[in-house]
PDB file of N, CA and C in Angstrom:
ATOM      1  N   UNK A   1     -24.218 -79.249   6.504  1.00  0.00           N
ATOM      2  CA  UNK A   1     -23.442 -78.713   7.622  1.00  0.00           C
ATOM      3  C   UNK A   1     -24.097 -79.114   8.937  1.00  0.00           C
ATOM      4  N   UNK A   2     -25.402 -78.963   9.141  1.00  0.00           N
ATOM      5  CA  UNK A   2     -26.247 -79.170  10.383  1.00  0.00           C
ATOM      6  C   UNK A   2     -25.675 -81.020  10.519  1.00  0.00           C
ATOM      7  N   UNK A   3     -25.715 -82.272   9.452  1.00  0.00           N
ATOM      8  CA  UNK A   3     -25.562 -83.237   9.720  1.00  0.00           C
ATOM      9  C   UNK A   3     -24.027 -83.430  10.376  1.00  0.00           C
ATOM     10  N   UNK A   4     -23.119 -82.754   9.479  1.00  0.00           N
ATOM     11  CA  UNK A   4     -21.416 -82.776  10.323  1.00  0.00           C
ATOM     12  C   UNK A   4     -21.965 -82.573  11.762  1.00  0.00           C
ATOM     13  N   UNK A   5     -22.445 -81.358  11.977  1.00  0.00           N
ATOM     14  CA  UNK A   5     -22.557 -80.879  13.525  1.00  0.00           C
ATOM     15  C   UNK A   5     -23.356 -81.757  14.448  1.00  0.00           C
ATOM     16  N   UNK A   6     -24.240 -82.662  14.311  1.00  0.00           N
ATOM     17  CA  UNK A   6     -25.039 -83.915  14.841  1.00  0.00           C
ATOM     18  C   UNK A   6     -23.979 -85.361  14.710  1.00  0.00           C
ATOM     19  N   UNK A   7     -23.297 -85.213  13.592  1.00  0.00           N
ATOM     20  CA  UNK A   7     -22.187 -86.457  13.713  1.00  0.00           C
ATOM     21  C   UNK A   7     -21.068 -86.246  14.853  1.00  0.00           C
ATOM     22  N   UNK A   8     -20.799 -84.724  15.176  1.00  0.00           N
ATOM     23  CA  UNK A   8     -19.841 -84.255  15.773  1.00  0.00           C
ATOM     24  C   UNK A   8     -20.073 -84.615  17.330  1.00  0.00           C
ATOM     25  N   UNK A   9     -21.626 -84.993  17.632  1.00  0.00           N
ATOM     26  CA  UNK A   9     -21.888 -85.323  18.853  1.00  0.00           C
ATOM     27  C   UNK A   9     -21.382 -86.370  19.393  1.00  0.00           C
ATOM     28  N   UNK A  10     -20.999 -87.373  18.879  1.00  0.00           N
ATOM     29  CA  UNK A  10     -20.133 -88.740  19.324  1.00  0.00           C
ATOM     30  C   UNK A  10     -18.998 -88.410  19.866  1.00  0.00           C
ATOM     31  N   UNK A  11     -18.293 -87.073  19.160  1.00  0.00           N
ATOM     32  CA  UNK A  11     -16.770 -86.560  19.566  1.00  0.00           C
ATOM     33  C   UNK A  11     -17.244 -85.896  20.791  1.00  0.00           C
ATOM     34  N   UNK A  12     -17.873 -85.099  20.389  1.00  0.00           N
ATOM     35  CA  UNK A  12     -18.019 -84.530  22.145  1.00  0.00           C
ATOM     36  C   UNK A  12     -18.229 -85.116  23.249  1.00  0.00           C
ATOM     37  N   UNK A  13     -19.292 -86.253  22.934  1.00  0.00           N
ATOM     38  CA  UNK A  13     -18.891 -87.059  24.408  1.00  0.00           C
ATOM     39  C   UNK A  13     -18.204 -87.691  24.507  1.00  0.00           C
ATOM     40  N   UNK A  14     -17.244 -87.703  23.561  1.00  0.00           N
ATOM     41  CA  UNK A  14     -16.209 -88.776  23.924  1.00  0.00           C
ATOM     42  C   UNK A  14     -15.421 -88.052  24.733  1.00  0.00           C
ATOM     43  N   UNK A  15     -14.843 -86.819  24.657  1.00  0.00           N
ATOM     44  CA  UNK A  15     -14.346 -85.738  25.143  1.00  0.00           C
ATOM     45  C   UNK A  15     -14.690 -84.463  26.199  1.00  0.00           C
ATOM     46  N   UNK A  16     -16.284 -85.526  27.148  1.00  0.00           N
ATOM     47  CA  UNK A  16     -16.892 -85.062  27.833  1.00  0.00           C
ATOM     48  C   UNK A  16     -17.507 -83.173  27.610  1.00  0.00           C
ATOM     49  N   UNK A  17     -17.576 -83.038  26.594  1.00  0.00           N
ATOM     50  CA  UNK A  17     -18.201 -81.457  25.703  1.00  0.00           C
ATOM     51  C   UNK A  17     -16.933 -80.101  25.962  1.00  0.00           C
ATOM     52  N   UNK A  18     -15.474 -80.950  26.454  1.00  0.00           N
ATOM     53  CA  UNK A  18     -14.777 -80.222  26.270  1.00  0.00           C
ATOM     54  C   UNK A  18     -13.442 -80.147  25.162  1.00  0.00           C
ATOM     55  N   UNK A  19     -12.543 -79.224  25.373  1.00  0.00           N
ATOM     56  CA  UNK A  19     -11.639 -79.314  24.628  1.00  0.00           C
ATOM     57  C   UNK A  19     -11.375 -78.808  23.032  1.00  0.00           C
ATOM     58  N   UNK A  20     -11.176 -79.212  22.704  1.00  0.00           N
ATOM     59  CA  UNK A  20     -10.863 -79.288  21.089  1.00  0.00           C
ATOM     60  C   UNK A  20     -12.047 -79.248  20.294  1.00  0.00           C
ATOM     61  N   UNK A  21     -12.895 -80.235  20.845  1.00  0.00           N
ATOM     62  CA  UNK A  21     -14.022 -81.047  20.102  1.00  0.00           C
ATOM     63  C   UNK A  21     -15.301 -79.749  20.361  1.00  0.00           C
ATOM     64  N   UNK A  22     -15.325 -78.911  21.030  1.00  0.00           N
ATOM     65  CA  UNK A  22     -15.936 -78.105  21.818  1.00  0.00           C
ATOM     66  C   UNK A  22     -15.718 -76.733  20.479  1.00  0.00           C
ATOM     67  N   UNK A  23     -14.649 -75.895  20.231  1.00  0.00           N
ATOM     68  CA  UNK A  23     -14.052 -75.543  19.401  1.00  0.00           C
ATOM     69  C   UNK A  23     -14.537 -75.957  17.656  1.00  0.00           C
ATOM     70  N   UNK A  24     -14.625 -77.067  17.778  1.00  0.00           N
ATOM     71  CA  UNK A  24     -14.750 -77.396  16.069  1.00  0.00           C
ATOM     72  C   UNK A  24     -16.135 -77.547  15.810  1.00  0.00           C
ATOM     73  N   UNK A  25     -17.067 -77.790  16.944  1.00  0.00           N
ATOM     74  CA  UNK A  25     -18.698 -77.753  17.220  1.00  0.00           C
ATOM     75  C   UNK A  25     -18.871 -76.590  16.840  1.00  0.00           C
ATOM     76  N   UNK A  26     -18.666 -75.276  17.575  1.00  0.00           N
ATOM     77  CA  UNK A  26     -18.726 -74.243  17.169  1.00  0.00           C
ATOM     78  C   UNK A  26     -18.466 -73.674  16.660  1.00  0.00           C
ATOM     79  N   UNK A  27     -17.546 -74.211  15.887  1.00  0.00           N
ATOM     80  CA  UNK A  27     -17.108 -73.392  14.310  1.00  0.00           C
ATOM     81  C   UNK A  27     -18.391 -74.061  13.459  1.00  0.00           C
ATOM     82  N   UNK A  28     -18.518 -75.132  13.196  1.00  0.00           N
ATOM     83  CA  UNK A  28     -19.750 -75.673  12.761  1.00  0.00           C
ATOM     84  C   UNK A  28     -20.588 -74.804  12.678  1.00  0.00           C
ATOM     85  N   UNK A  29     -20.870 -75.029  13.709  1.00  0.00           N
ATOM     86  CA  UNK A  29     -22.630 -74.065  14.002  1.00  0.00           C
ATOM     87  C   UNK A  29     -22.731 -73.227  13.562  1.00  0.00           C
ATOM     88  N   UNK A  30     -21.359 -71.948  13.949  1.00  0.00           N
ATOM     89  CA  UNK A  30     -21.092 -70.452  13.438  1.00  0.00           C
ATOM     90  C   UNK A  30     -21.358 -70.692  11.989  1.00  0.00           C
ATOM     91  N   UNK A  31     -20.308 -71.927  10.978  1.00  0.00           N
ATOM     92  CA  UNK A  31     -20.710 -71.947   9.817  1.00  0.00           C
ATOM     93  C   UNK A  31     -21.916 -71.750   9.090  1.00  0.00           C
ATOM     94  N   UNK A  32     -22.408 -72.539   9.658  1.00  0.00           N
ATOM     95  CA  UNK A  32     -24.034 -73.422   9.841  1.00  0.00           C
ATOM     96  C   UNK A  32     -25.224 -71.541   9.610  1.00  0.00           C
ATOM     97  N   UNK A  33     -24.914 -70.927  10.545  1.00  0.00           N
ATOM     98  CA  UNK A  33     -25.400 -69.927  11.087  1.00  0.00           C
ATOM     99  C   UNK A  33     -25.205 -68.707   9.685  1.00  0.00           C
ATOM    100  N   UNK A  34     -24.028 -69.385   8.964  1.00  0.00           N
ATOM    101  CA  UNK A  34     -23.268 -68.066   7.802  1.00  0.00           C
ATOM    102  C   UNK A  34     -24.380 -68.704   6.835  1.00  0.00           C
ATOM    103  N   UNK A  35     -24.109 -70.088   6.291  1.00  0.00           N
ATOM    104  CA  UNK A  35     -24.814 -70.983   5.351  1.00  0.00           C
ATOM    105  C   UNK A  35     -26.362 -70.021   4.920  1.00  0.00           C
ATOM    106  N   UNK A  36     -27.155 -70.127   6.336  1.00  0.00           N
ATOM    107  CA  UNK A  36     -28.215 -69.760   5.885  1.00  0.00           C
ATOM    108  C   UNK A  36     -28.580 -68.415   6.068  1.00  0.00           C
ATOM    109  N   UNK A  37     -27.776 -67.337   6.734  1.00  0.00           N
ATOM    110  CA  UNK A  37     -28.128 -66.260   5.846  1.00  0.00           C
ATOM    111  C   UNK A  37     -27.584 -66.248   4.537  1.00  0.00           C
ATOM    112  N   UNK A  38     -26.669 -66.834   4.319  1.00  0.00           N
ATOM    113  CA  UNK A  38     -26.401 -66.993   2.556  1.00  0.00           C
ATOM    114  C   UNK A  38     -27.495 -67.407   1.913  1.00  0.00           C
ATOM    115  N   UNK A  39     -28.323 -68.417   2.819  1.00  0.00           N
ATOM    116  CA  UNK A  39     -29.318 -69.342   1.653  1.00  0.00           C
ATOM    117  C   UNK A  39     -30.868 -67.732   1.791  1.00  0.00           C
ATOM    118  N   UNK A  40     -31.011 -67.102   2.690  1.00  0.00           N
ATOM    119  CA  UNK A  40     -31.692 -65.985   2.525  1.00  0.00           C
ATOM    120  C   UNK A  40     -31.607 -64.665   2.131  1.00  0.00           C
ATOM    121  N   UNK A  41     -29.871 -64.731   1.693  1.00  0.00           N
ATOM    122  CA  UNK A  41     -30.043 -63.548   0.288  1.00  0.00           C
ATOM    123  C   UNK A  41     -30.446 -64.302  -0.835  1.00  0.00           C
ATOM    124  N   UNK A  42     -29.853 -65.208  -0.953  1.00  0.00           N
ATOM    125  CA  UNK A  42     -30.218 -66.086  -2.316  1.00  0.00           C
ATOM    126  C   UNK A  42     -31.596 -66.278  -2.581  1.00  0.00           C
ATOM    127  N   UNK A  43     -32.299 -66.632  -1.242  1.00  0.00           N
ATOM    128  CA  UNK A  43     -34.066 -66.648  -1.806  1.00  0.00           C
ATOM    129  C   UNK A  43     -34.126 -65.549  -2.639  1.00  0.00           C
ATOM    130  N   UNK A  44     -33.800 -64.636  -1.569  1.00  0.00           N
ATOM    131  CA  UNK A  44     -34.307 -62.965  -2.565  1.00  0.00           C
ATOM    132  C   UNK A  44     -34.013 -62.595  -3.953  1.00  0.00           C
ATOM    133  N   UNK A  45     -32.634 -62.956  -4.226  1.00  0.00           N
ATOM    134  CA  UNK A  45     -32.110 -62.978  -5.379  1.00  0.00           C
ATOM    135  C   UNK A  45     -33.015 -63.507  -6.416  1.00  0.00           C
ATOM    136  N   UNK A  46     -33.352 -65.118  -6.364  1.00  0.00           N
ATOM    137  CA  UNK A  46     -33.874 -65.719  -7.008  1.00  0.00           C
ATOM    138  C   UNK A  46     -35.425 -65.445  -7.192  1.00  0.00           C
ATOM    139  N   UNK A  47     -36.417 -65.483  -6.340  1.00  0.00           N
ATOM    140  CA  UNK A  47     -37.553 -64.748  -5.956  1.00  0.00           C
ATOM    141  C   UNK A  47     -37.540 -63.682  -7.428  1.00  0.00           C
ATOM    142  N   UNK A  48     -36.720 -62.493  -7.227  1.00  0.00           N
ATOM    143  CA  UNK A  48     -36.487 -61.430  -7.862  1.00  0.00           C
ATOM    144  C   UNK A  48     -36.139 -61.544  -9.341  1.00  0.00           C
ATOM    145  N   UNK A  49     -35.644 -62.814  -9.652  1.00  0.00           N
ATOM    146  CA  UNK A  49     -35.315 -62.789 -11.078  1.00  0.00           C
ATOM    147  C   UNK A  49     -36.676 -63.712 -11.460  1.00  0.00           C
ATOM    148  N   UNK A  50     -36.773 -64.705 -10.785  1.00  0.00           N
ATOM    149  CA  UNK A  50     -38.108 -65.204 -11.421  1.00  0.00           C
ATOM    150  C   UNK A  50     -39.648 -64.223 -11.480  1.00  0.00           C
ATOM    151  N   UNK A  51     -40.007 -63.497 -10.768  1.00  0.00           N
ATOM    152  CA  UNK A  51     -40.499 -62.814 -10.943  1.00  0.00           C
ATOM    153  C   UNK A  51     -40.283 -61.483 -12.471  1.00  0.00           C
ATOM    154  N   UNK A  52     -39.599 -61.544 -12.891  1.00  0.00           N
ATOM    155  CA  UNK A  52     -38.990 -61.360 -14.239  1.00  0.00           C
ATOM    156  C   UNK A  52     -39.419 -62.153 -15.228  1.00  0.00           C
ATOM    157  N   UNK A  53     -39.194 -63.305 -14.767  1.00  0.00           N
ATOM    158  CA  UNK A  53     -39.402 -64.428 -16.004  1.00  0.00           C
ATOM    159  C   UNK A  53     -41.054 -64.825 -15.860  1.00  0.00           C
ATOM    160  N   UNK A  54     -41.722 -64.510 -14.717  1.00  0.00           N
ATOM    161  CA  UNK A  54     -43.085 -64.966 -14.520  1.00  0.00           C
ATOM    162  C   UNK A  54     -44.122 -65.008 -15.463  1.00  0.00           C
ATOM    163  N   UNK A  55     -43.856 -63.842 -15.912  1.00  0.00           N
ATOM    164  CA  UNK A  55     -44.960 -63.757 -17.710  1.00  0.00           C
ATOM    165  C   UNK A  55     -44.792 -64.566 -18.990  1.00  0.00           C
ATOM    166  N   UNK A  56     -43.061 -64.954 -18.882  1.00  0.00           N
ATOM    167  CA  UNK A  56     -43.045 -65.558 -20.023  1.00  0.00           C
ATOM    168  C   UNK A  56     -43.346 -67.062 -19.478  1.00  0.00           C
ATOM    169  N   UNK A  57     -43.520 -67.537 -18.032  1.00  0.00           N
ATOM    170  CA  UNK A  57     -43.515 -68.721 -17.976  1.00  0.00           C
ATOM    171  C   UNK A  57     -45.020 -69.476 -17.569  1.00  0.00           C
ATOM    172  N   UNK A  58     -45.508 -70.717 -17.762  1.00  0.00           N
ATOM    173  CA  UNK A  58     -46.321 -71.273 -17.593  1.00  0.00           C
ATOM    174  C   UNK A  58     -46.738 -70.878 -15.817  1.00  0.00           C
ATOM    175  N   UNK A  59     -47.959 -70.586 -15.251  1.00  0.00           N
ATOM    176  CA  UNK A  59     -48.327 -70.529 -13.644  1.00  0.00           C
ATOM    177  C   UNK A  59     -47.654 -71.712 -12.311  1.00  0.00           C
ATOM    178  N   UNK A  60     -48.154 -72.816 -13.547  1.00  0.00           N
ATOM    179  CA  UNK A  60     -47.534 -73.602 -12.642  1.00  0.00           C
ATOM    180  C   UNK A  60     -46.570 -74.104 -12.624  1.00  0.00           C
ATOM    181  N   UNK A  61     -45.442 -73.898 -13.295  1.00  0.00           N
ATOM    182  CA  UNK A  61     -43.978 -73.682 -13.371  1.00  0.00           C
ATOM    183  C   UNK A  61     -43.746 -72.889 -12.269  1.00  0.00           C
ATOM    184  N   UNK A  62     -44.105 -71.070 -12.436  1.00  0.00           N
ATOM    185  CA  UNK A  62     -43.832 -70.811 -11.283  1.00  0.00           C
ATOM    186  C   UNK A  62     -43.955 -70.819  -9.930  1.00  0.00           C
ATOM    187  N   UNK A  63     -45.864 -71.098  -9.645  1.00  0.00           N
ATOM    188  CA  UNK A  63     -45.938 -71.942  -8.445  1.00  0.00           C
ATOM    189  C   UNK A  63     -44.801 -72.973  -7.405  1.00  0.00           C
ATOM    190  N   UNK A  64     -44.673 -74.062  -8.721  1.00  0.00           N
ATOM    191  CA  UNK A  64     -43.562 -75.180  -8.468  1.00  0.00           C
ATOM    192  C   UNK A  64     -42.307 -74.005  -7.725  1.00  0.00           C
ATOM    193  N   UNK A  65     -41.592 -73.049  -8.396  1.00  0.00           N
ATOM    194  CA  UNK A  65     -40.662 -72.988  -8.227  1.00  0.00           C
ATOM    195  C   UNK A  65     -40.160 -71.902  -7.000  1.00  0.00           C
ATOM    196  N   UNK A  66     -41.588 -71.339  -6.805  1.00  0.00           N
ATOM    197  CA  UNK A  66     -41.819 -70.017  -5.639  1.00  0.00           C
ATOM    198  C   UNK A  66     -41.592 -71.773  -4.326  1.00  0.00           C
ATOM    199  N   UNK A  67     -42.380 -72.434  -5.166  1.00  0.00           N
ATOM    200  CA  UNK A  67     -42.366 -73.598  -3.743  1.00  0.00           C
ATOM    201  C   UNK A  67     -41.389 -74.105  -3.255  1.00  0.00           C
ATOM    202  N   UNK A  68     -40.508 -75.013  -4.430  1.00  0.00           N
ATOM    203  CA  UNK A  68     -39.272 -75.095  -3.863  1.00  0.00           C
ATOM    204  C   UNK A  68     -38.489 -74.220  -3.200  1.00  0.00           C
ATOM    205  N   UNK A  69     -38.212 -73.148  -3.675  1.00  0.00           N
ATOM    206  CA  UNK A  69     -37.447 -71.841  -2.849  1.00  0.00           C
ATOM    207  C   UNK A  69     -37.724 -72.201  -1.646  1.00  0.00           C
ATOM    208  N   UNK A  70     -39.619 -71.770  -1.616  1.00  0.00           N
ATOM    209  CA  UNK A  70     -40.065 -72.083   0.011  1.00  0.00           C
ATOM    210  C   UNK A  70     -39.156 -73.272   1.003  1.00  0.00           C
ATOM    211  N   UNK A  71     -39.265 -74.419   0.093  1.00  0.00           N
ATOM    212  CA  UNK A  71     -38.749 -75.500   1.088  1.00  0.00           C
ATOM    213  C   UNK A  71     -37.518 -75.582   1.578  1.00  0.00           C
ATOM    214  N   UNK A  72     -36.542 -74.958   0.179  1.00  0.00           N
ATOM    215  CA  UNK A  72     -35.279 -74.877   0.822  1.00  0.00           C
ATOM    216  C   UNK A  72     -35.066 -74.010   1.845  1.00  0.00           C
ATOM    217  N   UNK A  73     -35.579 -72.529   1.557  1.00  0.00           N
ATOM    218  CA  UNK A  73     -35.421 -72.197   3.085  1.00  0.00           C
ATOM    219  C   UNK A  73     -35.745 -72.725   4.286  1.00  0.00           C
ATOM    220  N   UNK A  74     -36.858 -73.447   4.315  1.00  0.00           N
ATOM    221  CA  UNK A  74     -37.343 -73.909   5.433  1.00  0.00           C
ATOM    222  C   UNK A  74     -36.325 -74.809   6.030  1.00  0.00           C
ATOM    223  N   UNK A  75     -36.013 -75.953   4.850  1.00  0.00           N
ATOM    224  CA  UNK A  75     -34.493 -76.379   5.517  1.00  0.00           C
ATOM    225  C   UNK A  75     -33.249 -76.204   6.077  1.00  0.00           C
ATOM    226  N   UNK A  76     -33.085 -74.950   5.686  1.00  0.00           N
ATOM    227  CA  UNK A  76     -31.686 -74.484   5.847  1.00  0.00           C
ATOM    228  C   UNK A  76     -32.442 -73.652   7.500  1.00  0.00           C
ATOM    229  N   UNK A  77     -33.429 -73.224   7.406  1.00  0.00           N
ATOM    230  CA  UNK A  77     -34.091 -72.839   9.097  1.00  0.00           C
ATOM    231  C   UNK A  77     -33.995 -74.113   9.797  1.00  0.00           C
ATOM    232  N   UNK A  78     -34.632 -75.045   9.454  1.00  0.00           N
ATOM    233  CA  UNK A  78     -34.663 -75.990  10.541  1.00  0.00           C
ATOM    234  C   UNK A  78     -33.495 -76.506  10.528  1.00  0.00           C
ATOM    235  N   UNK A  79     -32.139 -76.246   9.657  1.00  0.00           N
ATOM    236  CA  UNK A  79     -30.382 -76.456   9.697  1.00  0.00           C
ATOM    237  C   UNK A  79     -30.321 -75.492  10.963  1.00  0.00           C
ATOM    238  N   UNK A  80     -30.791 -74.590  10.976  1.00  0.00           N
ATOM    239  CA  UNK A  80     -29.996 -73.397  11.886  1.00  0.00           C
ATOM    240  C   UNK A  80     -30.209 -73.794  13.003  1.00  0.00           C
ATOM    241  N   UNK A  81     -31.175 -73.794  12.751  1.00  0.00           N
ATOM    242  CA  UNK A  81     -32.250 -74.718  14.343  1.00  0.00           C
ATOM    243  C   UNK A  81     -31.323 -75.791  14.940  1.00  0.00           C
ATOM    244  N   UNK A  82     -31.181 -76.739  14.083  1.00  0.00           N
ATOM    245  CA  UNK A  82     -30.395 -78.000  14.903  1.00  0.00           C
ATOM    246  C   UNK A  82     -29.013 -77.126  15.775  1.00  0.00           C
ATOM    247  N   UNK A  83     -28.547 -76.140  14.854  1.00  0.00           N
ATOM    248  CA  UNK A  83     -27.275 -75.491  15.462  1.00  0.00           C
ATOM    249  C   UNK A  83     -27.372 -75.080  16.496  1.00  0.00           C
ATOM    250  N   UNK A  84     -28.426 -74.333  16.805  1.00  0.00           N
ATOM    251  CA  UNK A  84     -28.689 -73.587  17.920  1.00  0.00           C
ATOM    252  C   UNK A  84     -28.982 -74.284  19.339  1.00  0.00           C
ATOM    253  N   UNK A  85     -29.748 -75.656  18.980  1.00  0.00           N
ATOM    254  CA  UNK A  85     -29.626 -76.498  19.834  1.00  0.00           C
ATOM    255  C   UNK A  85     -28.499 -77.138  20.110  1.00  0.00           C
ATOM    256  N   UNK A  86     -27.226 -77.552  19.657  1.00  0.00           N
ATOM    257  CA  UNK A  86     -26.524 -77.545  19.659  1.00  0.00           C
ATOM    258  C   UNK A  86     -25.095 -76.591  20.787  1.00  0.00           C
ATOM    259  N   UNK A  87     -25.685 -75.642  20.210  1.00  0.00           N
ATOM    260  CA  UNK A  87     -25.215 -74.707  20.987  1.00  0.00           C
ATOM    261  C   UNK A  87     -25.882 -74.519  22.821  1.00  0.00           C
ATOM    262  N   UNK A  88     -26.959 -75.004  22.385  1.00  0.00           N
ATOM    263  CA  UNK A  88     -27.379 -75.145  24.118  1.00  0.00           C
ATOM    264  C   UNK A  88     -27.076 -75.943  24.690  1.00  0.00           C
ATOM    265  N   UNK A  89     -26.472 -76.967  23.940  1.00  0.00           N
ATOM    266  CA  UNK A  89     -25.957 -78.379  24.924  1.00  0.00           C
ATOM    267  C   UNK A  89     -24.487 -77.737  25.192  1.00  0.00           C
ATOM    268  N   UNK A  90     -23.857 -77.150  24.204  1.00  0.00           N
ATOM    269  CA  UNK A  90     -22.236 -76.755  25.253  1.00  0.00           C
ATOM    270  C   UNK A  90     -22.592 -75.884  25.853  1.00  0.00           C
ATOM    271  N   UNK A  91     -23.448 -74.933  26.361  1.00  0.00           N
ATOM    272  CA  UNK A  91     -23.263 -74.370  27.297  1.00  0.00           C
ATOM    273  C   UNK A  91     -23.826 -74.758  28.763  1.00  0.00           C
ATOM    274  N   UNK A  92     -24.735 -75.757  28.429  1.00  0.00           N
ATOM    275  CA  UNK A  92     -24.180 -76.597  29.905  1.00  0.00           C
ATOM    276  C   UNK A  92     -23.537 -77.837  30.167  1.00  0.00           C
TER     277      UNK A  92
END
């Protein structure tokens, strides 16, 4: 979603950051903005069931997999991030 909203930048200046193109940016973003609190119930979710499975599983299985979690959130933050910047360019 963050990449649509960085592709979307060509439209906006084509359309000097108004109009239409202005409108569908910010639905983006807003999306963008839903995405990852979705992706941070889901950490929890997941977090919560693996921690369940932690005894029956090898350490560094779960290591690995506490990690990935880690990264995806981090991505879907630095997704939000691009949005937000985003959002500071239409408002001036």
């Amino acid at each position: 979603q963050a990449g649509k909203a960085v592709h979307q930048l060509d439209e906006l200046l084509e359309s000097g950051f108004r109009g239409k193109e202005v409108s569908i940016t910010e639905e983006m973003v807003d999306k963008l903005d839903q995405i990852e609190n979705d992706v941070d119930v889901q950490q929890i979710k997941i977090r919560r069931q693996i921690i369940q499975l932690e005894k029956d599983m090898p350490a560094v299985n779960v290591i690995f997999m506490y990690q990935v979690i880690e990264w995806i959130g981090n991505l879907s933050d630095l997704s939000q991030e691009v949005g937000s910047r985003l959002e500071l360019l239409l408002a001036r």
